[in-house]
C-alpha atoms as a PDB file:
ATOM      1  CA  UNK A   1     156.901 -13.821-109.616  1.00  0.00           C
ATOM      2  CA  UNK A   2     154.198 -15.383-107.568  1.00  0.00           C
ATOM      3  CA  UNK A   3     150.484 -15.226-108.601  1.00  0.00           C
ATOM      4  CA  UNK A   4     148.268 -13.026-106.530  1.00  0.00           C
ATOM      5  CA  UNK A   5     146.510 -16.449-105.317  1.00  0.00           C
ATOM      6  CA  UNK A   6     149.357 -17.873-104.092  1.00  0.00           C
ATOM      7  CA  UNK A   7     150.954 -14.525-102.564  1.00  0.00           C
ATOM      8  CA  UNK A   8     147.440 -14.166-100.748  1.00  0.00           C
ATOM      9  CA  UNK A   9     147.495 -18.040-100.006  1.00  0.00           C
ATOM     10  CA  UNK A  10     150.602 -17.567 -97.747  1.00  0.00           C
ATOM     11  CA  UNK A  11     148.983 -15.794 -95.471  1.00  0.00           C
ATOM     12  CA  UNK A  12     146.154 -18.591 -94.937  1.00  0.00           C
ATOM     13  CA  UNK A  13     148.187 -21.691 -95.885  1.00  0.00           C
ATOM     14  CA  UNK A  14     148.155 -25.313 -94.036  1.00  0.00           C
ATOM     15  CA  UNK A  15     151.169 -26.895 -92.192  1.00  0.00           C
ATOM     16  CA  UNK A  16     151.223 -29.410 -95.445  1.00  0.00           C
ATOM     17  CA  UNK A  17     151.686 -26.593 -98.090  1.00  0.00           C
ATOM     18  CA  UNK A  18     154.793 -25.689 -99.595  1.00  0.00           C
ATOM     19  CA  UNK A  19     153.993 -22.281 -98.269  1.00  0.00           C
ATOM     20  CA  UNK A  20     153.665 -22.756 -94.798  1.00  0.00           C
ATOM     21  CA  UNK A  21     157.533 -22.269 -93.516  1.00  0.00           C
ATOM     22  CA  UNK A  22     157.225 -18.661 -95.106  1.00  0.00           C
ATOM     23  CA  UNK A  23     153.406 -17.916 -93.380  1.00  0.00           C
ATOM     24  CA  UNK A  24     155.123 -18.704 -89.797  1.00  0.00           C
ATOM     25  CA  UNK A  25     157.868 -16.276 -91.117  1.00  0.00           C
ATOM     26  CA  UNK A  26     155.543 -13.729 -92.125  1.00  0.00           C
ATOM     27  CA  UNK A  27     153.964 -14.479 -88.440  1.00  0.00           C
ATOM     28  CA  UNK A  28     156.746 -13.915 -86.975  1.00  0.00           C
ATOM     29  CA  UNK A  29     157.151 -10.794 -88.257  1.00  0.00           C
ATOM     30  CA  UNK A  30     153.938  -9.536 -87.671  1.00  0.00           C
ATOM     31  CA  UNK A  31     154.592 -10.368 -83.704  1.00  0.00           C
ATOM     32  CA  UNK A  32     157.494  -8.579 -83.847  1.00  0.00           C
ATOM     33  CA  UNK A  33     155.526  -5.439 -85.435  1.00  0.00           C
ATOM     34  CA  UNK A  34     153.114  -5.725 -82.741  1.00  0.00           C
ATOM     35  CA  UNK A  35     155.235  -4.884 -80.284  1.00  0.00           C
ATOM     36  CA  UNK A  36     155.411  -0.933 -82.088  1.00  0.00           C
ATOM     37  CA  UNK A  37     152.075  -1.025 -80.882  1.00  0.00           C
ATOM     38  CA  UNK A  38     150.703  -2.136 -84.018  1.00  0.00           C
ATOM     39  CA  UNK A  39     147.289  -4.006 -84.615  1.00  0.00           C
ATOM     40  CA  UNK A  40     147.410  -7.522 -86.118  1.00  0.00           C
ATOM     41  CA  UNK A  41     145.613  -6.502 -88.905  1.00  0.00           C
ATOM     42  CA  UNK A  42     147.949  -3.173 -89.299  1.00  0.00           C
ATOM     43  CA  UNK A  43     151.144  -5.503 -89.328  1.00  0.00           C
ATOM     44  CA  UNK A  44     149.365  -7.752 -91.952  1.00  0.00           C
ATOM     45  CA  UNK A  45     148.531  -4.454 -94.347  1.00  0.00           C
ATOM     46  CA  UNK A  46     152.192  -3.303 -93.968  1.00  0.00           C
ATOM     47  CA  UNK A  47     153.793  -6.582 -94.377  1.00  0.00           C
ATOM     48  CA  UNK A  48     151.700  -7.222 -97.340  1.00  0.00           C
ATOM     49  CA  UNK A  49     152.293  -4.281 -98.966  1.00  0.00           C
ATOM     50  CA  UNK A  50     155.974  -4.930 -98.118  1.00  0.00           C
ATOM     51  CA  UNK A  51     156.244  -8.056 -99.951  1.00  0.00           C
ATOM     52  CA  UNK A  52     153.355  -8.053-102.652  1.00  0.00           C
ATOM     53  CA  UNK A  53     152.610  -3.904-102.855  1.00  0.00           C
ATOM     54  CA  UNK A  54     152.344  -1.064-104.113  1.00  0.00           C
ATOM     55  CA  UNK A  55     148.570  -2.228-103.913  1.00  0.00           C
ATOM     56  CA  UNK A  56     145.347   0.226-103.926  1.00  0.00           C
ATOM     57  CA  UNK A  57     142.649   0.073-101.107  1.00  0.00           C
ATOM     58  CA  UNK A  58     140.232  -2.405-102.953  1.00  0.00           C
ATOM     59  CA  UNK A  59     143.073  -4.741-103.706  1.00  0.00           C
ATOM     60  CA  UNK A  60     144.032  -4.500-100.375  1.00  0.00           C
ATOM     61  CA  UNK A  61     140.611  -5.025 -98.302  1.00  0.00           C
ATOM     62  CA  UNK A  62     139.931  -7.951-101.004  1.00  0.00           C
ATOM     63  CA  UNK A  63     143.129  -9.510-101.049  1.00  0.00           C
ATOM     64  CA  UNK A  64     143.577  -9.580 -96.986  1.00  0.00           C
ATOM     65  CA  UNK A  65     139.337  -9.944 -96.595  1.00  0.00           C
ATOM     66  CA  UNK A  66     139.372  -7.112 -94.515  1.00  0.00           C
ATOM     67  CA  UNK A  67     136.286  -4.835 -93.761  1.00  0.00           C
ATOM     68  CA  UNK A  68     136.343  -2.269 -96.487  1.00  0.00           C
ATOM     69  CA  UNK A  69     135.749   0.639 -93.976  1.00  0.00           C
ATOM     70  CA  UNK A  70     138.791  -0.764 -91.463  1.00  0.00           C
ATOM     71  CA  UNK A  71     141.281  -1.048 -94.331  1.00  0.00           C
ATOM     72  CA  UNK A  72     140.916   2.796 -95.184  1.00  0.00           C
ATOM     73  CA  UNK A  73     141.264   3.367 -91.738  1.00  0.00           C
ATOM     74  CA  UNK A  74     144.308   1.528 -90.981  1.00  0.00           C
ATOM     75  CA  UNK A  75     146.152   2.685 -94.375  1.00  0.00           C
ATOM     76  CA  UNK A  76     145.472   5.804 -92.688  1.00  0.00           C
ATOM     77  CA  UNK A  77     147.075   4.624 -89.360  1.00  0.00           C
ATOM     78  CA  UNK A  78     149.849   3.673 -91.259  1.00  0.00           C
ATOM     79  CA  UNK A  79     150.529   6.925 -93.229  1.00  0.00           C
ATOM     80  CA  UNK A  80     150.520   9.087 -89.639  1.00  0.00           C
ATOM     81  CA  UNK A  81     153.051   6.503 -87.896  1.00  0.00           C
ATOM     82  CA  UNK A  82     155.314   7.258 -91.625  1.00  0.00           C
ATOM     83  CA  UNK A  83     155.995   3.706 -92.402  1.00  0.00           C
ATOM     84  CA  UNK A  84     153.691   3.511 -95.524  1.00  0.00           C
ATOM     85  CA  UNK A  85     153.365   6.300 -98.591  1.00  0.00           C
ATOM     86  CA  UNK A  86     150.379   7.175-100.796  1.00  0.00           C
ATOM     87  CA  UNK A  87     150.735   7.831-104.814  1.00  0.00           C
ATOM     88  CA  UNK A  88     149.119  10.552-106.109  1.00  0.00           C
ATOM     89  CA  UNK A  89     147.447   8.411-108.988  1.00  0.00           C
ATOM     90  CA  UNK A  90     143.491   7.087-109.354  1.00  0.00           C
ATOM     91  CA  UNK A  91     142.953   4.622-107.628  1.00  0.00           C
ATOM     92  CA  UNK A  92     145.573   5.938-105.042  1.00  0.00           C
ATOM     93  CA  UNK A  93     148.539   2.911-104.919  1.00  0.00           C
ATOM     94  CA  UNK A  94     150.196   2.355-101.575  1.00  0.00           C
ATOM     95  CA  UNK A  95     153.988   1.492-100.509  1.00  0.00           C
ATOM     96  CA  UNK A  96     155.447   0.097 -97.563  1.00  0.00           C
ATOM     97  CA  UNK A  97     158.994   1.295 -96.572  1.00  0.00           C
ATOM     98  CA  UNK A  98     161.954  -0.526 -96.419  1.00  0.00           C
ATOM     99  CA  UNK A  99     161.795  -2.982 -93.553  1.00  0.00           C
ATOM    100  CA  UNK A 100     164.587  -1.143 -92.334  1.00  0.00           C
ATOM    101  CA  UNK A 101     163.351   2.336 -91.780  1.00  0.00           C
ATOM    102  CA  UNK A 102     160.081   1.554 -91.024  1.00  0.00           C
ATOM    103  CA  UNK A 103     161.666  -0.323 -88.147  1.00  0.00           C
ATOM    104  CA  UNK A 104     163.966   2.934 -87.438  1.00  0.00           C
ATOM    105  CA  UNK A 105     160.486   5.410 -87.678  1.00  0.00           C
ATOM    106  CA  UNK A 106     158.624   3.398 -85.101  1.00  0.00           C
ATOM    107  CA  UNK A 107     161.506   3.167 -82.904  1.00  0.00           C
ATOM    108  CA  UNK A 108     162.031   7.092 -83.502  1.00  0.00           C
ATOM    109  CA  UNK A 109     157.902   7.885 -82.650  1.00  0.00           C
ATOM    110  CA  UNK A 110     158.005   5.421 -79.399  1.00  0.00           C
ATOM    111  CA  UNK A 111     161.519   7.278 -78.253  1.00  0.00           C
ATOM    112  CA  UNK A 112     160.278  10.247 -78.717  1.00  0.00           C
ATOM    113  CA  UNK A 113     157.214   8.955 -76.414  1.00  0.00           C
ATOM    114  CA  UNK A 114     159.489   8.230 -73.728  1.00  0.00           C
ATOM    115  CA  UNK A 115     161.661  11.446 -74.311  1.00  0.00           C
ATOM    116  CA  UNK A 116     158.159  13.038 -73.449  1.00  0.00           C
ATOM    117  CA  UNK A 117     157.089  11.235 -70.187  1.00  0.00           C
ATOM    118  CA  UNK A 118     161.062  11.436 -69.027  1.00  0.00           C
ATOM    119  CA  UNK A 119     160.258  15.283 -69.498  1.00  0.00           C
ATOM    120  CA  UNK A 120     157.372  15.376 -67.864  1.00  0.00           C
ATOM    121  CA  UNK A 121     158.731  13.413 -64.528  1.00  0.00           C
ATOM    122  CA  UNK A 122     160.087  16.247 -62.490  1.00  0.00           C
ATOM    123  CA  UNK A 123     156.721  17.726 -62.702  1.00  0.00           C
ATOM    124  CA  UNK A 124     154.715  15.234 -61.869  1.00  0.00           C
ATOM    125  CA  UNK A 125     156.463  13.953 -58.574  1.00  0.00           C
ATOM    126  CA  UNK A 126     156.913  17.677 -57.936  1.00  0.00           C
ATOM    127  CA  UNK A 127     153.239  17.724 -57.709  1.00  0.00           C
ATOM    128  CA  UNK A 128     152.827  14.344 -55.988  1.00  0.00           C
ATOM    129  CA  UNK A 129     154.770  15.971 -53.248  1.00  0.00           C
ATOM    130  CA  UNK A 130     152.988  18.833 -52.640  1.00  0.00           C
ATOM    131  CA  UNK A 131     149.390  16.528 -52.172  1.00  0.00           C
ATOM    132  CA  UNK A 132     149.159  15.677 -48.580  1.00  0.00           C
ATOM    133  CA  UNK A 133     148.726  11.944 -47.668  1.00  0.00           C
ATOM    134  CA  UNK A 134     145.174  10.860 -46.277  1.00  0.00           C
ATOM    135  CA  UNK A 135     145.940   7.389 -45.416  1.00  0.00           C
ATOM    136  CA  UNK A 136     145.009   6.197 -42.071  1.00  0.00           C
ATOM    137  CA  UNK A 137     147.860   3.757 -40.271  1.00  0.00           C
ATOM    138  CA  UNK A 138     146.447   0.589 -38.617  1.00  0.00           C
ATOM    139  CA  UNK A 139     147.965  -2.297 -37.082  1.00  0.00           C
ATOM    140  CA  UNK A 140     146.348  -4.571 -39.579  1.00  0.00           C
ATOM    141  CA  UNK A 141     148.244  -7.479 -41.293  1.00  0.00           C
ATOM    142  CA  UNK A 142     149.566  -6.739 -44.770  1.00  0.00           C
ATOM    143  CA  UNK A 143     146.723  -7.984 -46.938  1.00  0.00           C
ATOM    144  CA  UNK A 144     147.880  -9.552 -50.076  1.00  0.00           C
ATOM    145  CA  UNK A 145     148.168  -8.242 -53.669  1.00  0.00           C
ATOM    146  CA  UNK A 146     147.082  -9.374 -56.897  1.00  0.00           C
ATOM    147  CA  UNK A 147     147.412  -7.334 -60.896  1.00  0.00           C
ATOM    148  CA  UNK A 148     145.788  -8.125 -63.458  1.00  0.00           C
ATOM    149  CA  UNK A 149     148.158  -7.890 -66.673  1.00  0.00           C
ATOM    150  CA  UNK A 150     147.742  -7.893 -70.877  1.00  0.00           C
ATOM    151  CA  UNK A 151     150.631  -6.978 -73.055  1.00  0.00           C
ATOM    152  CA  UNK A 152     154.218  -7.862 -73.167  1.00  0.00           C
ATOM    153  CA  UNK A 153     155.392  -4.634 -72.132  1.00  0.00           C
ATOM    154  CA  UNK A 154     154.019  -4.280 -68.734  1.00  0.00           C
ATOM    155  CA  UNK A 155     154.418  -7.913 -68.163  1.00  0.00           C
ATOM    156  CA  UNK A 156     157.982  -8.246 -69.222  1.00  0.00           C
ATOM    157  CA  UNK A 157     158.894  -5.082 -67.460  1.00  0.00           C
ATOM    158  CA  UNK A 158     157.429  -6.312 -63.799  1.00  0.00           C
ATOM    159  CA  UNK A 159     159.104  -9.856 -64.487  1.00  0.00           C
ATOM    160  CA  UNK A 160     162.779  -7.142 -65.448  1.00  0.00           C
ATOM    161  CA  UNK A 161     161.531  -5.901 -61.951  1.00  0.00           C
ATOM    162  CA  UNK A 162     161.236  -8.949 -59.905  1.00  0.00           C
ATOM    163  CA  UNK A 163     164.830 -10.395 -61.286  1.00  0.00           C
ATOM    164  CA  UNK A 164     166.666  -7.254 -60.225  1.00  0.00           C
ATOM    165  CA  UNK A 165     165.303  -7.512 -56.627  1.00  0.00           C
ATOM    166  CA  UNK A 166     165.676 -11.178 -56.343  1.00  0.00           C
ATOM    167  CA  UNK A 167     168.243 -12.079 -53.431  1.00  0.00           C
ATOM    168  CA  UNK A 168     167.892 -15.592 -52.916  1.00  0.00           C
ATOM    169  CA  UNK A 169     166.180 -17.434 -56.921  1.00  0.00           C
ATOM    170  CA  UNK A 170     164.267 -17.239 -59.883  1.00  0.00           C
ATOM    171  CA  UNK A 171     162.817 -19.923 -61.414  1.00  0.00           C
ATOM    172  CA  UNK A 172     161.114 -20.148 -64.546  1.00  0.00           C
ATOM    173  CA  UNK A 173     158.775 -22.628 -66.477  1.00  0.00           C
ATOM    174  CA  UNK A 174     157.655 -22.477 -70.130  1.00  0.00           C
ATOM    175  CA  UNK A 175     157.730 -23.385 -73.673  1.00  0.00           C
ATOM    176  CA  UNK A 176     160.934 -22.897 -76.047  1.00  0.00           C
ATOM    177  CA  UNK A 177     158.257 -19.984 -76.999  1.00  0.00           C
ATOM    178  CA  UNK A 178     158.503 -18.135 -73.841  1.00  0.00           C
ATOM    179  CA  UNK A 179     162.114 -17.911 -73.201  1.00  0.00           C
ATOM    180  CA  UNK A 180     162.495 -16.772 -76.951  1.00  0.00           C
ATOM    181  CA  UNK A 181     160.212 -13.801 -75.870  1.00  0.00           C
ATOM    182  CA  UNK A 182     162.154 -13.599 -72.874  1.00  0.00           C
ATOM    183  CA  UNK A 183     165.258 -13.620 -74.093  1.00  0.00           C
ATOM    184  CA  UNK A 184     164.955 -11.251 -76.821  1.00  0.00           C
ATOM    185  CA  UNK A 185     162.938  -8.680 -74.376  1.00  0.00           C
ATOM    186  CA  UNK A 186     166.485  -9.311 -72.054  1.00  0.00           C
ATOM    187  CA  UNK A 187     164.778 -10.700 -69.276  1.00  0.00           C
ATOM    188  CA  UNK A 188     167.258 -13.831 -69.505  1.00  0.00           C
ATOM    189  CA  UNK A 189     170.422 -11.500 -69.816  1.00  0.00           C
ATOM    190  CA  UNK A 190     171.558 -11.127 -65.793  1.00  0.00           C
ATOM    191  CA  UNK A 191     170.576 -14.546 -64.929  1.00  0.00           C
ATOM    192  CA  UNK A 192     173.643 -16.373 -65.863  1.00  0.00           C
ATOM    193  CA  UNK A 193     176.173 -14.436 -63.572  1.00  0.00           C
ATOM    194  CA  UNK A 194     173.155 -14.113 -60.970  1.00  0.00           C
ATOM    195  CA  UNK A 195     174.371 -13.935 -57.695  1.00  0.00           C
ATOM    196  CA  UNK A 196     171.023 -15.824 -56.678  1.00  0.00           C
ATOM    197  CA  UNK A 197     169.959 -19.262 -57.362  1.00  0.00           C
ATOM    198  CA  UNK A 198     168.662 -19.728 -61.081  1.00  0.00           C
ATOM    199  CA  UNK A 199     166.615 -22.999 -61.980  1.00  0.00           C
ATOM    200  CA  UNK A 200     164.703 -22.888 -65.965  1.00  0.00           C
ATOM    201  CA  UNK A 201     162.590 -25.779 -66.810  1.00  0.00           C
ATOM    202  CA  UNK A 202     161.595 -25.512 -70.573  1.00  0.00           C
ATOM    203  CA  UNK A 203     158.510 -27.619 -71.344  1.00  0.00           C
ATOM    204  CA  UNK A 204     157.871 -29.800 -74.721  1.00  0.00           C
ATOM    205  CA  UNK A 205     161.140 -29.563 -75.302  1.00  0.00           C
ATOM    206  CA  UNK A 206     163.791 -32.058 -76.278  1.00  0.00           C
ATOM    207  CA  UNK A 207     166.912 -30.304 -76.539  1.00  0.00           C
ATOM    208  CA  UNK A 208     168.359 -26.583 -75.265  1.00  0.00           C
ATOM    209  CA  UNK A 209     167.370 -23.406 -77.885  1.00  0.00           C
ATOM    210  CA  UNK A 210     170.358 -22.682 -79.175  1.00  0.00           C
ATOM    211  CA  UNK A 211     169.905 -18.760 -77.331  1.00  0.00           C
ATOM    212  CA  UNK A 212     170.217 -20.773 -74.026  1.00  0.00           C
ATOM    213  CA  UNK A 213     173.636 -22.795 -75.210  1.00  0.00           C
ATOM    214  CA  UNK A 214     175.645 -21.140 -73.264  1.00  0.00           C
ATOM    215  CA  UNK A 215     173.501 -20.797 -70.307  1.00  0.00           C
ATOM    216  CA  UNK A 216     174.647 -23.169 -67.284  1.00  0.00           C
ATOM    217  CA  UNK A 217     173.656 -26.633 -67.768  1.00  0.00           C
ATOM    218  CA  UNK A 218     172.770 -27.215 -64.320  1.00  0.00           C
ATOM    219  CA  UNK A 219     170.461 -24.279 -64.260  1.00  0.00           C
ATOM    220  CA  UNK A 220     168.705 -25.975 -67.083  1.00  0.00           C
ATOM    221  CA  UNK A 221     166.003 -29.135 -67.393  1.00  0.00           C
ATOM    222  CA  UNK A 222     164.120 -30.390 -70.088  1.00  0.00           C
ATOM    223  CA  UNK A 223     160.190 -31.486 -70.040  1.00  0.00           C
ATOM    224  CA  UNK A 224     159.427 -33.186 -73.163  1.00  0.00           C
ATOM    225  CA  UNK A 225     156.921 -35.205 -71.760  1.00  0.00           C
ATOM    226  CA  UNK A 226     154.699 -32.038 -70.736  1.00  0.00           C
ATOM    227  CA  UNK A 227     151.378 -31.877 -72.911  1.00  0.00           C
ATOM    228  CA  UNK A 228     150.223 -28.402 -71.672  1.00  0.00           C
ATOM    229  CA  UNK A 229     152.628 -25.905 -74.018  1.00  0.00           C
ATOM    230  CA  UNK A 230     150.161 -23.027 -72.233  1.00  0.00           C
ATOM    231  CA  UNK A 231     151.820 -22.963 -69.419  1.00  0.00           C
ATOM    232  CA  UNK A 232     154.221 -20.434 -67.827  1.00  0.00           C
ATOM    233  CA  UNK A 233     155.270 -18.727 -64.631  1.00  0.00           C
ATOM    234  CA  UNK A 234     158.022 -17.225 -62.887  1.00  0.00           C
ATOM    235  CA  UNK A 235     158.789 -17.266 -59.017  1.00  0.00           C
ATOM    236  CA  UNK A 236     160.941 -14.857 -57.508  1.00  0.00           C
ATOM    237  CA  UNK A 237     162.278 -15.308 -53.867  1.00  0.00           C
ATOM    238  CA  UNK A 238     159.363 -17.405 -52.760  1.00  0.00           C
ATOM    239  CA  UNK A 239     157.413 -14.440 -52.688  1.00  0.00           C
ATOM    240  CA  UNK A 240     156.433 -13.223 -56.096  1.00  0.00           C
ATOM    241  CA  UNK A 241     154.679 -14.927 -58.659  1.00  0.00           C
ATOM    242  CA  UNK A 242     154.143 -14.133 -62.126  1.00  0.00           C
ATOM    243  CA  UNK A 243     151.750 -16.342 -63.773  1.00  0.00           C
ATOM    244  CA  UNK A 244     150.713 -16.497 -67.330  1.00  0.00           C
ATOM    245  CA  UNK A 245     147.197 -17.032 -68.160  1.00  0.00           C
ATOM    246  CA  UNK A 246     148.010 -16.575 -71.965  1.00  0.00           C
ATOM    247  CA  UNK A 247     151.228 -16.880 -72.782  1.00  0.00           C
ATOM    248  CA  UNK A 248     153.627 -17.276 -75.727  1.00  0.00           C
ATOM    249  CA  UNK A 249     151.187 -19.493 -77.997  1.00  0.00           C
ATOM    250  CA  UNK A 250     149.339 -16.106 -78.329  1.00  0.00           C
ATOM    251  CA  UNK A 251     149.916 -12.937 -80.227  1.00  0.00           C
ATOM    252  CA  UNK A 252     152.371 -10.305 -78.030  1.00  0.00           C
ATOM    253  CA  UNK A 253     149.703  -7.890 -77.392  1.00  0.00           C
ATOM    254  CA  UNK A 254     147.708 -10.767 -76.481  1.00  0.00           C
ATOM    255  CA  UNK A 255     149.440 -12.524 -73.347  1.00  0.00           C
ATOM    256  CA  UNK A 256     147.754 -12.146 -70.241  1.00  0.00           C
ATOM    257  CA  UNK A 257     149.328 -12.649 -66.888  1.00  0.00           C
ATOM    258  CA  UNK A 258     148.538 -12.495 -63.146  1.00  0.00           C
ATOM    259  CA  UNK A 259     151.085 -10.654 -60.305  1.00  0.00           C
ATOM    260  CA  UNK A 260     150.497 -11.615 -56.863  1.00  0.00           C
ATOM    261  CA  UNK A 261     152.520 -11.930 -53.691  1.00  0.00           C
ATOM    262  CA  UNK A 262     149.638 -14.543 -52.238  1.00  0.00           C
ATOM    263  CA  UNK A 263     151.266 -17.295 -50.116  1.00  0.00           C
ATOM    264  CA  UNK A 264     148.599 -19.513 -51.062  1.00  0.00           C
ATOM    265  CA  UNK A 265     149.830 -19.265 -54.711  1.00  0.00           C
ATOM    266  CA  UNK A 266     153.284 -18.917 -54.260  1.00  0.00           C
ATOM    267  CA  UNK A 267     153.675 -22.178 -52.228  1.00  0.00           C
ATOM    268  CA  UNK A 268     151.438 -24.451 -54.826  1.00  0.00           C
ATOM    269  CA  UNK A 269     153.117 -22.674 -57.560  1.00  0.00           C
ATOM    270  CA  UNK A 270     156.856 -23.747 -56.044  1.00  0.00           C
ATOM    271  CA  UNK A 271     155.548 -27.208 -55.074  1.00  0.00           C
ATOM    272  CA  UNK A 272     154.380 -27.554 -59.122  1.00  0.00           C
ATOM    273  CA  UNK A 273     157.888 -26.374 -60.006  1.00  0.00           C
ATOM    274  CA  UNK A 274     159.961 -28.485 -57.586  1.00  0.00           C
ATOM    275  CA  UNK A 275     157.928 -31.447 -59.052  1.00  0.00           C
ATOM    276  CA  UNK A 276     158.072 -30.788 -62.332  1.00  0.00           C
ATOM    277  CA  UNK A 277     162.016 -30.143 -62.105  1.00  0.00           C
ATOM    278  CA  UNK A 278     162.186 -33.686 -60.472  1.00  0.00           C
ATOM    279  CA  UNK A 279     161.339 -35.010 -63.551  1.00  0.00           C
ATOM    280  CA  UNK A 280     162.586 -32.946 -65.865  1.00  0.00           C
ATOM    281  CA  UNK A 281     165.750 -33.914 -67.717  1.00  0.00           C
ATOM    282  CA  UNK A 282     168.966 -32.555 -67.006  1.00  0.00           C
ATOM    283  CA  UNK A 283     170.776 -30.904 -69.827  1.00  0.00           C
ATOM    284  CA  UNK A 284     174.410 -32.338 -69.378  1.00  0.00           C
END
């Protein structure tokens, strides 16, 4: 059994303490919470509680160095989404649930979100039909879009979007980071019997992640030499850019991206590509 200093000191540790593989675990983790819609410091509560609970509020908010006042509040977050429970003792102790089915209730309360909206479709187009249009037609040229974007959701779904429209490629750039994000949101999963041309260049990289060994080699380069791990962006068509302005080396509800259909973009955006892949290294 680990000391309270040196459960705590996971959290916090350096990348030359014995502790430090299990702190990128517990990071890890905590990404994948946030994606439940979960606050960093709402995943940290639960996950500590998970590993080093039943724990009351004061041990909590000292242990963690959280804001005495935000702790209650998110132990009270974390009671209405049903993945923690209180005791009924002085001071109140609380528990995390199983990994398992607190993983099956947040899946539960955000399907039962969408269950909701689904419902509610009919009705809403219903009414979007019955409001008259008020826009004016003009012969002017078709002015270029940008969106502003922050969240994986949203993001990843657009960049699901552009892939199933694609007719003629997709390329991709970024860190062994990004495609993990992409691959486990299944953004990677119709590219490699893509009728359309396919071209991923992973940067700071030496060899393939082993959830791309079975992707085509030819498909695939290498950048080890890149410096920048920030970047990433993905081109569809030669007419769609997504570009990441914060990408995987932050937090999932973190990432920030840009959607725009500018030429101006697209074309310096395919030039940096075509480069890059020039030098990359080939995979086979």
């Amino acid at each position: 059994m680990m000391s309270d200093e040196i459960q705590i000191g996971v959290f916090s540790s350096e990348k030359d303490s014995n502790l430090y593989e299990y702190r990128l675990k517990i990071e890890r983790v905590r990404d994948e919470l946030l994606k439940f819609g979960l606050s960093g410091n709402q995943a940290k509560v639960f996950i500590y509680l998970g590993k080093y609970g039943p724990k009351s509020a004061p041990e909590i908010f000292k242990s963690l160095g959280l804001p005495r006042t935000e702790t209650y509040y998110i132990l009270n977050v974390l009671q209405s989404r049903g993945i923690i429970t209180a005791e009924c003792s002085f001071p109140t102790k609380y528990f995390a649930l199983p990994i398992e089915q607190a993983i099956s209730t947040l899946i539960n309360v955000e399907q039962e979100k969408l269950n909701t909206i689904a419902k509610e479709e009919k009705n809403i187009t219903q009414l979007w039909k019955e409001i008259p249009t008020f826009a004016v037609e003009t012969t002017d040229t078709k002015a270029e879009k940008l969106q502003m974007m922050e969240g994986a959701g949203q993001i990843h779904a657009r960049i699901k979007e552009m892939i199933k429209g694609a007719k003629e490629q997709v390329i991709i750039f970024g860190n062994a980071s990004d495609f993990s994000r992409f691959y486990h949101s299944d953004i990677l999963e119709t590219l490699p019997n893509a009728i359309f041309d396919t071209k991923l260049t992973i940067s700071c990289a030496s060899q393939i992640p082993d959830f791309l060994s079975e992707f085509d080699k030819n498909k695939l380069r290498l950048a080890p030499s890149e410096k920048n791990n920030n970047r990433c962006y993905v081109i569809k068509d030669n007419n769609e850019v997504m570009l990441f302005l914060r990408n995987a080396t932050h937090a999932s509800h973190n990432i920030f991206a840009i959607w725009t259909d500018s030429r101006s973009v697209i074309d310096s955006m395919q030039e940096l590509f075509n480069y890059t892949w020039d030098l990359a290294e080939t995979c086979y």
